[in-house]
N, C-alpha and C. Protein backbone atom coordinates (compact mmCIF):
# COMPACT_ATOMS: atom_id res chain seq x y z
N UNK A 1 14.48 -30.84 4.41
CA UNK A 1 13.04 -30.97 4.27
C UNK A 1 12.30 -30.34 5.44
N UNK A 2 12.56 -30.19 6.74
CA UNK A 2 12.07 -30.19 7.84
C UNK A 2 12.00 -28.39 7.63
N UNK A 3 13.18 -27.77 7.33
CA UNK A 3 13.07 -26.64 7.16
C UNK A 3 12.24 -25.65 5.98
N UNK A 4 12.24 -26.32 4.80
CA UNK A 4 11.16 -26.32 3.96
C UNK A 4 9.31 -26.71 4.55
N UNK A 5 9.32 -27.32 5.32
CA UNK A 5 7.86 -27.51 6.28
C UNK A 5 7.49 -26.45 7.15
N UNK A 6 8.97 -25.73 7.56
CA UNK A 6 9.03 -24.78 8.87
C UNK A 6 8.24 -23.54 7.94
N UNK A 7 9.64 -23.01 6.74
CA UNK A 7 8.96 -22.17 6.46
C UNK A 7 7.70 -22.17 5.97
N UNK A 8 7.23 -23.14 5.10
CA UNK A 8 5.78 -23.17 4.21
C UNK A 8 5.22 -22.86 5.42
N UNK A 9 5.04 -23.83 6.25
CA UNK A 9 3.70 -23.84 7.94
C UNK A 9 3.75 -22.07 7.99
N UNK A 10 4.63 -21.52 8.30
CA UNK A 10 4.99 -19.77 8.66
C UNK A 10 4.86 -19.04 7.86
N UNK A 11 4.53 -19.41 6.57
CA UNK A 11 4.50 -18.31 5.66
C UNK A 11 2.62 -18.35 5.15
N UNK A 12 2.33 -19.60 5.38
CA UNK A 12 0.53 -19.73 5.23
C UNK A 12 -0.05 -19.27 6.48
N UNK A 13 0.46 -19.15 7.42
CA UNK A 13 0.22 -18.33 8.69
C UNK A 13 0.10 -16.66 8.13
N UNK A 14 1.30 -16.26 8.18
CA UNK A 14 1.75 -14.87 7.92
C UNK A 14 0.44 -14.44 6.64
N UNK A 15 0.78 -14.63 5.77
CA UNK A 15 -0.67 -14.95 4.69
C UNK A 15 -1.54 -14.71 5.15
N UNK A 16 -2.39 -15.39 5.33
CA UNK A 16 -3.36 -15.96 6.14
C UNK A 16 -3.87 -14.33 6.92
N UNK A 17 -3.23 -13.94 7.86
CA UNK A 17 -3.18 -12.75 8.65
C UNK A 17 -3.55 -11.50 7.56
N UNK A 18 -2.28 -11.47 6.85
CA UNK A 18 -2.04 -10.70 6.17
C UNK A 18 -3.59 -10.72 5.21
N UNK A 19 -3.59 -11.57 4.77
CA UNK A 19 -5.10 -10.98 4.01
C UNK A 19 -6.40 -10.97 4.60
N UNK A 20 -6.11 -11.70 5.84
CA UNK A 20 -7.48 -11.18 6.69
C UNK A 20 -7.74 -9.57 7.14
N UNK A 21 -6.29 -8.91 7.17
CA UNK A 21 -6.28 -7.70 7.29
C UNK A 21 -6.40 -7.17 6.18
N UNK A 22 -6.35 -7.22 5.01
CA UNK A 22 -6.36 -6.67 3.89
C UNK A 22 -7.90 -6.60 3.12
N UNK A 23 -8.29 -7.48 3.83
CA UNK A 23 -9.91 -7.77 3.59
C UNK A 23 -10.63 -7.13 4.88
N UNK A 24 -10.68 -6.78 6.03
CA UNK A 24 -11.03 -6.28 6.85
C UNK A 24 -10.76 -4.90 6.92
N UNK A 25 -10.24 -4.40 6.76
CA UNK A 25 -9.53 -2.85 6.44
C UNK A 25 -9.83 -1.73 5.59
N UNK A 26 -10.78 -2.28 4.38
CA UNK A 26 -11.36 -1.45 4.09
C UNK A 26 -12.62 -1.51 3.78
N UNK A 27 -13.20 -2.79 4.77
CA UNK A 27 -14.71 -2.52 5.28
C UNK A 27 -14.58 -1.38 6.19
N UNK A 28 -13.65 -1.74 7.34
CA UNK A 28 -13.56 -0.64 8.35
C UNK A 28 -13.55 0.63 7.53
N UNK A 29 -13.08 1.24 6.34
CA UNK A 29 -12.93 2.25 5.98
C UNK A 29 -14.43 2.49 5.35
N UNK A 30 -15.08 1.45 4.70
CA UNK A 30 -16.41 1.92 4.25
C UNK A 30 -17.12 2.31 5.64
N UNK A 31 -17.66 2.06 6.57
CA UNK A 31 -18.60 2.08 7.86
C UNK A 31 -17.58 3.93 7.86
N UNK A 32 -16.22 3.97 8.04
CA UNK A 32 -15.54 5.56 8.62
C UNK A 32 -16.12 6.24 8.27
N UNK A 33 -15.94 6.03 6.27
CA UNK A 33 -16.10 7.42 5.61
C UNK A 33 -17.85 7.65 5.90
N UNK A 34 -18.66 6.97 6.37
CA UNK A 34 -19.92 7.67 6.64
C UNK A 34 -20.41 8.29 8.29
N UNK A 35 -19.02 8.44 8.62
CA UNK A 35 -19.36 8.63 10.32
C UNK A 35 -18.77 10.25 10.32
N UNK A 36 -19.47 10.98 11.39
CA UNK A 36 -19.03 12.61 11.34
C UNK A 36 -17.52 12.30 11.56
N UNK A 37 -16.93 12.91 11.87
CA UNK A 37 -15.56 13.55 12.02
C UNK A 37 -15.30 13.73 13.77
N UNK A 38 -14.80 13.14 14.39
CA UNK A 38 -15.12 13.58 15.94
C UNK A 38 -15.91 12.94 16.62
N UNK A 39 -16.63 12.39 16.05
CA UNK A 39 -17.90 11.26 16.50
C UNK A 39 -17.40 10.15 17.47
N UNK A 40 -17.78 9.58 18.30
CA UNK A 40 -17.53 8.49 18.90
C UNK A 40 -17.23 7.28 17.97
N UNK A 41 -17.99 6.93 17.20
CA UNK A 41 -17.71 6.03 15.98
C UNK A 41 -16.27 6.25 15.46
N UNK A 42 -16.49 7.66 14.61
CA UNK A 42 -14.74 7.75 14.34
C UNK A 42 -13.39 7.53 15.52
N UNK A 43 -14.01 7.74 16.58
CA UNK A 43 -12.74 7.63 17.42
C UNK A 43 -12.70 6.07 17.36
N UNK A 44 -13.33 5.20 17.41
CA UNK A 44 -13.35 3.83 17.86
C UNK A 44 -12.91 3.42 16.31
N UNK A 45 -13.43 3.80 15.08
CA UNK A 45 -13.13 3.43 14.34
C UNK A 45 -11.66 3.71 13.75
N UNK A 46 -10.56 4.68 14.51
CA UNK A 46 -9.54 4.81 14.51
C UNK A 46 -8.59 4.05 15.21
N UNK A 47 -8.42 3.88 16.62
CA UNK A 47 -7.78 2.77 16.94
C UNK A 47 -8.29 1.69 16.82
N UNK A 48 -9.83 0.86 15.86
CA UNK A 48 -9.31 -0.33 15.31
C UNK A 48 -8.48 -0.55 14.29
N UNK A 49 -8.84 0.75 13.63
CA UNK A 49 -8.18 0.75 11.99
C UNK A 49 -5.89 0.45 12.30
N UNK A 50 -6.15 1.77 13.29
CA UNK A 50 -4.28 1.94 13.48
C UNK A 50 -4.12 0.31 14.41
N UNK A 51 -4.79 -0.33 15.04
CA UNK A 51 -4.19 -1.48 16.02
C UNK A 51 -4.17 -2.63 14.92
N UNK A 52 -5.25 -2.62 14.12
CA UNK A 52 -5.14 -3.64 12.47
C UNK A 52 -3.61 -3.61 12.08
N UNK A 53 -3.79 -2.22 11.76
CA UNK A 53 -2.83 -1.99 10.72
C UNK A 53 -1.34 -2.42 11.28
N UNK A 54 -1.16 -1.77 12.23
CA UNK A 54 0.29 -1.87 13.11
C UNK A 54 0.79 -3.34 13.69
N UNK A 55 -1.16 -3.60 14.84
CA UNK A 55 -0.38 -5.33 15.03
C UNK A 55 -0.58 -6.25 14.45
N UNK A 56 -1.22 -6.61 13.39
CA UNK A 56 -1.36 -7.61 12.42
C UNK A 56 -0.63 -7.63 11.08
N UNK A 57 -1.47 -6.52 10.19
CA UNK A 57 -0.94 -6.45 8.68
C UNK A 57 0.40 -5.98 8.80
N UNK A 58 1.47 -5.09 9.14
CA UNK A 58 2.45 -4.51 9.03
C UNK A 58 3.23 -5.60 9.45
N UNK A 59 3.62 -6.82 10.70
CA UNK A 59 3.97 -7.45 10.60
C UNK A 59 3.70 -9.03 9.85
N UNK A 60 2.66 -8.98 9.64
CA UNK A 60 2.12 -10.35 9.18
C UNK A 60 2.53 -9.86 7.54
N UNK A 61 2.59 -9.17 7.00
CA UNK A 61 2.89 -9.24 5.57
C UNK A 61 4.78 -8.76 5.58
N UNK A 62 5.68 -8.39 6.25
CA UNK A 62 7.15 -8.23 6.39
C UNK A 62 6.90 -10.14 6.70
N UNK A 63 6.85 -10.79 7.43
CA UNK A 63 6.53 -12.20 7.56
C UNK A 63 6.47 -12.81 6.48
N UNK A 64 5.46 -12.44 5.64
CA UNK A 64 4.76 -13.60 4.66
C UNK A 64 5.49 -12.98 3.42
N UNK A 65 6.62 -11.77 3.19
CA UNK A 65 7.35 -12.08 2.38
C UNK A 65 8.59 -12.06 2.61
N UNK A 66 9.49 -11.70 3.61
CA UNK A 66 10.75 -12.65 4.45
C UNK A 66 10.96 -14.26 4.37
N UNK A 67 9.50 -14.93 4.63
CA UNK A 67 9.39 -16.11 4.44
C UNK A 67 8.99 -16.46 3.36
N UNK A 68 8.19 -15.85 2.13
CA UNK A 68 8.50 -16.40 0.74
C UNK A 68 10.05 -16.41 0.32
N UNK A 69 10.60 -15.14 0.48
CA UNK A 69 12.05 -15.47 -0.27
C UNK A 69 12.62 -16.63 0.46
N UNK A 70 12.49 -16.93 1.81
CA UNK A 70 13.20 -18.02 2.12
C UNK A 70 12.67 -19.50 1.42
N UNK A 71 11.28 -19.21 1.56
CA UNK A 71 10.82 -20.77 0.59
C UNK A 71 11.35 -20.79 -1.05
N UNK A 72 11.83 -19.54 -1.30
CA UNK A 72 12.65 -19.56 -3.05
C UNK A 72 13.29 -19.66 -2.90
N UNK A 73 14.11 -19.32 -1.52
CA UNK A 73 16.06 -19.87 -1.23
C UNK A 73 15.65 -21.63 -1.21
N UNK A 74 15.36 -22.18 -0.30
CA UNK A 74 14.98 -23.21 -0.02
C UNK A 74 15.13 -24.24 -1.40
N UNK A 75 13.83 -23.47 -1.84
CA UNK A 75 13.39 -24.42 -3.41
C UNK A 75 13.98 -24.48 -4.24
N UNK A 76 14.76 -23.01 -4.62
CA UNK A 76 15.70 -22.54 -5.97
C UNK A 76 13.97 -21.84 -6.61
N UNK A 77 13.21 -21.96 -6.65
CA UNK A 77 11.74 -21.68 -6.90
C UNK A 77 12.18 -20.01 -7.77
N UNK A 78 12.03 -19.70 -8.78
CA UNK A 78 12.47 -18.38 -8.92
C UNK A 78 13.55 -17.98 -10.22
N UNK A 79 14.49 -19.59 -10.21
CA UNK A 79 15.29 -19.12 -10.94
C UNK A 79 14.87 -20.09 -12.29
N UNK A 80 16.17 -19.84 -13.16
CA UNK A 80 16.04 -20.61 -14.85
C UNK A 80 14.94 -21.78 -14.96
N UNK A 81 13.89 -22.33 -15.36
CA UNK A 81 13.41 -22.97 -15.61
C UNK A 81 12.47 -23.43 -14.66
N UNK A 82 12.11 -21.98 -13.55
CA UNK A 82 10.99 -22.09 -13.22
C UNK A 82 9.61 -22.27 -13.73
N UNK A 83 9.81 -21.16 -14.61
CA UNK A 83 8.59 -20.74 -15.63
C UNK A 83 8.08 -19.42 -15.18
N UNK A 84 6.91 -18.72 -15.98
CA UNK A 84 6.59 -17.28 -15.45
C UNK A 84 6.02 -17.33 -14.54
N UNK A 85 5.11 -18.64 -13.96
CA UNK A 85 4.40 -18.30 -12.74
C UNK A 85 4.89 -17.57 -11.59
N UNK A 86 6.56 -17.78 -11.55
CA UNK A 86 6.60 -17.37 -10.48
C UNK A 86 6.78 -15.89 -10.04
N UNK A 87 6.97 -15.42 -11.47
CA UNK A 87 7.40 -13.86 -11.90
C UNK A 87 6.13 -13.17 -11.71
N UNK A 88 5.25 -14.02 -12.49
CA UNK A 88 3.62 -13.18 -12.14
C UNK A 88 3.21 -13.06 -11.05
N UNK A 89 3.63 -14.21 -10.15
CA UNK A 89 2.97 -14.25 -8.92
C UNK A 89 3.81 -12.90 -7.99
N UNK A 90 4.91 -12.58 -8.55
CA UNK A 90 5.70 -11.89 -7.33
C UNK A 90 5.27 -9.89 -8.22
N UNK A 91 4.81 -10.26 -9.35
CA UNK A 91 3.78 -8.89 -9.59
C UNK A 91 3.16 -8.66 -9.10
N UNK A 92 2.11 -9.60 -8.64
CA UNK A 92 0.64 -9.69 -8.20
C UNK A 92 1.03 -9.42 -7.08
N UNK A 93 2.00 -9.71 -6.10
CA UNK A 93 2.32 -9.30 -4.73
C UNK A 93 3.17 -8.08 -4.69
N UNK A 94 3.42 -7.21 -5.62
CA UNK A 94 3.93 -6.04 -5.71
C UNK A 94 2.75 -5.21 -5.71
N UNK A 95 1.94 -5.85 -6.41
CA UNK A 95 0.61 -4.90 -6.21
C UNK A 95 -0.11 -4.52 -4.97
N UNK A 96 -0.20 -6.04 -4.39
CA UNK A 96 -0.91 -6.13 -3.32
C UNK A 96 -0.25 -5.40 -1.99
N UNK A 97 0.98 -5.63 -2.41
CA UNK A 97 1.98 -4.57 -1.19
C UNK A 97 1.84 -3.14 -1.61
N UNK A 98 1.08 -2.73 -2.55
CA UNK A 98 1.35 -1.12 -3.02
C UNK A 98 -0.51 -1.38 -2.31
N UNK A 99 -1.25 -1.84 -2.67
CA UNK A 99 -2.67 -1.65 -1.74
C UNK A 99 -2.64 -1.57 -0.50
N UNK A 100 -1.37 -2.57 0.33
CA UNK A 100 -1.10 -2.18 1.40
C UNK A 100 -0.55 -0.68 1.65
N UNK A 101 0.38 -0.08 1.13
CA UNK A 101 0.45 1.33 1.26
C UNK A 101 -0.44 2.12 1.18
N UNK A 102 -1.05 1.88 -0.11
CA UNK A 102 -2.35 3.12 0.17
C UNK A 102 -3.16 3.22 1.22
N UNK A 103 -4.24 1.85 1.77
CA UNK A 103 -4.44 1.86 2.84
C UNK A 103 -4.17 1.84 4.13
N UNK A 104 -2.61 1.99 4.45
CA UNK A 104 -1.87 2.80 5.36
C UNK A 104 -1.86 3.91 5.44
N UNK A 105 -1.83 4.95 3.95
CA UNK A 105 -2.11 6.04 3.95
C UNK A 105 -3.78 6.58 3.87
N UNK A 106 -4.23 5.91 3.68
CA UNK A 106 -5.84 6.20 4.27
C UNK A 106 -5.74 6.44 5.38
N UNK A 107 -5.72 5.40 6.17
CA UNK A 107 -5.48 5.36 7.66
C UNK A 107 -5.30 6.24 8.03
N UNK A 108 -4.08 7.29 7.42
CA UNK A 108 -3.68 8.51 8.05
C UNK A 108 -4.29 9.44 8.01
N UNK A 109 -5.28 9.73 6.66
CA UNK A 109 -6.46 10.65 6.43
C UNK A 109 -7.43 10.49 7.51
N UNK A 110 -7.68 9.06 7.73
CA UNK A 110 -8.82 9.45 8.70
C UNK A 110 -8.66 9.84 10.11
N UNK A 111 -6.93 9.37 10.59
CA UNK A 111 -6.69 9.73 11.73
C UNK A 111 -6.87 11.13 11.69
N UNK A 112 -6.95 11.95 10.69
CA UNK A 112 -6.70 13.74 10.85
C UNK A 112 -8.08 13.97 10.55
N UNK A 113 -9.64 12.85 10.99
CA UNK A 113 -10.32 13.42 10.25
C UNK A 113 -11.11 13.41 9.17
N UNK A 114 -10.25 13.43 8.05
CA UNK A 114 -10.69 13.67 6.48
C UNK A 114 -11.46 12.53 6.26
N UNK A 115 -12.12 12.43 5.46
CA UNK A 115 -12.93 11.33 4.71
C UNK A 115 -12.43 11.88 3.30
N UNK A 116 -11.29 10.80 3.16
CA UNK A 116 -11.17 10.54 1.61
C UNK A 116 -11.97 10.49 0.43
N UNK A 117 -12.97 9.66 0.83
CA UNK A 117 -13.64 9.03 -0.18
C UNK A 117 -14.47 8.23 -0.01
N UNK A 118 -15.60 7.99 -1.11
CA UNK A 118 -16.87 8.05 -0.60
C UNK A 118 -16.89 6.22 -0.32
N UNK A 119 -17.74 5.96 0.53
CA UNK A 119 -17.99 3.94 1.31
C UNK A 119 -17.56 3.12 -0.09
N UNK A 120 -18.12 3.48 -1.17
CA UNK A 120 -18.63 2.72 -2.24
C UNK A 120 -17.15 2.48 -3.25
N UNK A 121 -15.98 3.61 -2.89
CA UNK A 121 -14.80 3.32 -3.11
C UNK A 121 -14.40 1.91 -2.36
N UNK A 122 -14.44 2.25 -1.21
CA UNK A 122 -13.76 1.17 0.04
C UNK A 122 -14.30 -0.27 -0.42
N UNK A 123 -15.61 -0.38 -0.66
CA UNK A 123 -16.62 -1.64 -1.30
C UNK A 123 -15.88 -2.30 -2.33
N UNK A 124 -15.57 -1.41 -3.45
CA UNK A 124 -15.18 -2.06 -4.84
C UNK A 124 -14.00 -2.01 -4.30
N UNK A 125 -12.49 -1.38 -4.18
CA UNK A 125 -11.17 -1.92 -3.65
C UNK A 125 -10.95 -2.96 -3.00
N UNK A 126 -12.11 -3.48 -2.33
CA UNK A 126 -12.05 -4.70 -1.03
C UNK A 126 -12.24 -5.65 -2.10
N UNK A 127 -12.61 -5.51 -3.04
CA UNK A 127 -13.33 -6.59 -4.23
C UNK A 127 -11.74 -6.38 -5.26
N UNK A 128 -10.86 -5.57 -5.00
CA UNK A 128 -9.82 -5.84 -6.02
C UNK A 128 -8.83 -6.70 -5.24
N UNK A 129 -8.87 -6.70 -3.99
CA UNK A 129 -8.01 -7.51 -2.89
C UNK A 129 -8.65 -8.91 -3.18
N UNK A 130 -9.63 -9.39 -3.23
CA UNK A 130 -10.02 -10.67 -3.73
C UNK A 130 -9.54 -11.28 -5.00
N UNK A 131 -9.74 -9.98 -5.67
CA UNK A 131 -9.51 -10.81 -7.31
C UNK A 131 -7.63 -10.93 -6.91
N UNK A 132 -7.02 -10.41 -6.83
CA UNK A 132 -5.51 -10.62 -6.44
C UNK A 132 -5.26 -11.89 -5.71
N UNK A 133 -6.15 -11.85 -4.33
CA UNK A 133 -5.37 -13.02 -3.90
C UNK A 133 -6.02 -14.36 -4.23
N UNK A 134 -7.08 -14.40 -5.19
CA UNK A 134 -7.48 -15.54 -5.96
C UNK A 134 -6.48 -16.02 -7.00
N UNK A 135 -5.40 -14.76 -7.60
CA UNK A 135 -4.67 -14.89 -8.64
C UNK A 135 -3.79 -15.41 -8.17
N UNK A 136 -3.44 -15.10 -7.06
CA UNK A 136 -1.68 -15.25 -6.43
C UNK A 136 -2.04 -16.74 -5.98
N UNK A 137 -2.89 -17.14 -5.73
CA UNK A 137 -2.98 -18.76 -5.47
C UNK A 137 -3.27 -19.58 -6.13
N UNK A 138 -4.10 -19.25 -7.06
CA UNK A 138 -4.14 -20.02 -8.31
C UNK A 138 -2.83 -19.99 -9.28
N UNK A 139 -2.38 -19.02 -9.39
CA UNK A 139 -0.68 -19.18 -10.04
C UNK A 139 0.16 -20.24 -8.73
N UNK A 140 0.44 -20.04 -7.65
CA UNK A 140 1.35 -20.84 -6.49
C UNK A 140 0.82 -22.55 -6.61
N UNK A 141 -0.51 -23.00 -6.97
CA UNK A 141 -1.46 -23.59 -7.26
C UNK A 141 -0.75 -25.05 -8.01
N UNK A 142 -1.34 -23.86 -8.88
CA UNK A 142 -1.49 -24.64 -10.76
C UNK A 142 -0.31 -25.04 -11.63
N UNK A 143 0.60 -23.53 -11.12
CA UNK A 143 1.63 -23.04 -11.78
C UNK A 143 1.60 -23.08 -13.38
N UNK A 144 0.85 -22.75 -13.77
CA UNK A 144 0.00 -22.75 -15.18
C UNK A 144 0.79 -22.54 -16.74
N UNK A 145 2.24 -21.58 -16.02
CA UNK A 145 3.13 -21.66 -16.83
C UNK A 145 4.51 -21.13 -16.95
């Protein structure tokens, strides 16, 4: 039991991080894409974006799913007669780890520069990171089925 407390406490941490960066990250990218190229803004707005990315989200989400599989070792959570919640929920975090890639690879556009794409992209994507991690907790939640 004690170890089941360890991981849950460490994995709502890791979380926690992890989507504060995931929600912060591409505000930072809306404010970029309207700044020149070379600008003081862009420079500042580059090492917050790469120090986000590197010391928070990149480890806080290897964390928060290292420590889910351990809370499904733990639980058995996952296998025969779980139900689908738990299958959906580990979609919904396949997704959310592929949003994490892209906006890693943003990151890299703007380090060279480029403006990808226009603020109003960055706006509505930050709004698909919500609807996800409203899903992924309301399934962990409810467990609905």
């Amino acid at each position: 039991m004690e170890y089941y407390l360890l991981a849950k406490t460490l994995h709502l941490i890791a979380v926690i991080s992890w989507m504060a960066g995931l929600l912060y990250l591409p505000r930072l990218y809306v404010y970029h894409a309207g700044t020149a190229p070379g600008s003081e803004s862009s420079e500042l707005l580059k090492v917050m974006e790469r120090r986000l990315l590197r010391a928070i989200m990149n480890p806080a989400m290897i964390a928060a799913w290292g420590l889910g599989i351990w809370l499904i070792t733990i639980t058995g959570a996952g296998g025969p007669g779980t139900g689908g919640w738990m299958h959906a929920k580990l979609a919904l975090l396949l997704g959310m780890s592929g949003l994490h890639g892209f906006f890693a690879a943003e990151r890299k556009k703007f380090a060279r520069d480029q403006r990808p794409r226009k603020p109003l992209f960055y706006r509505i994507i930050n709004e698909v990171v919500t609807v996800l991690m409203v899903a992924i907790i309301v399934l962990a939640i409810f467990k609905p089925f």
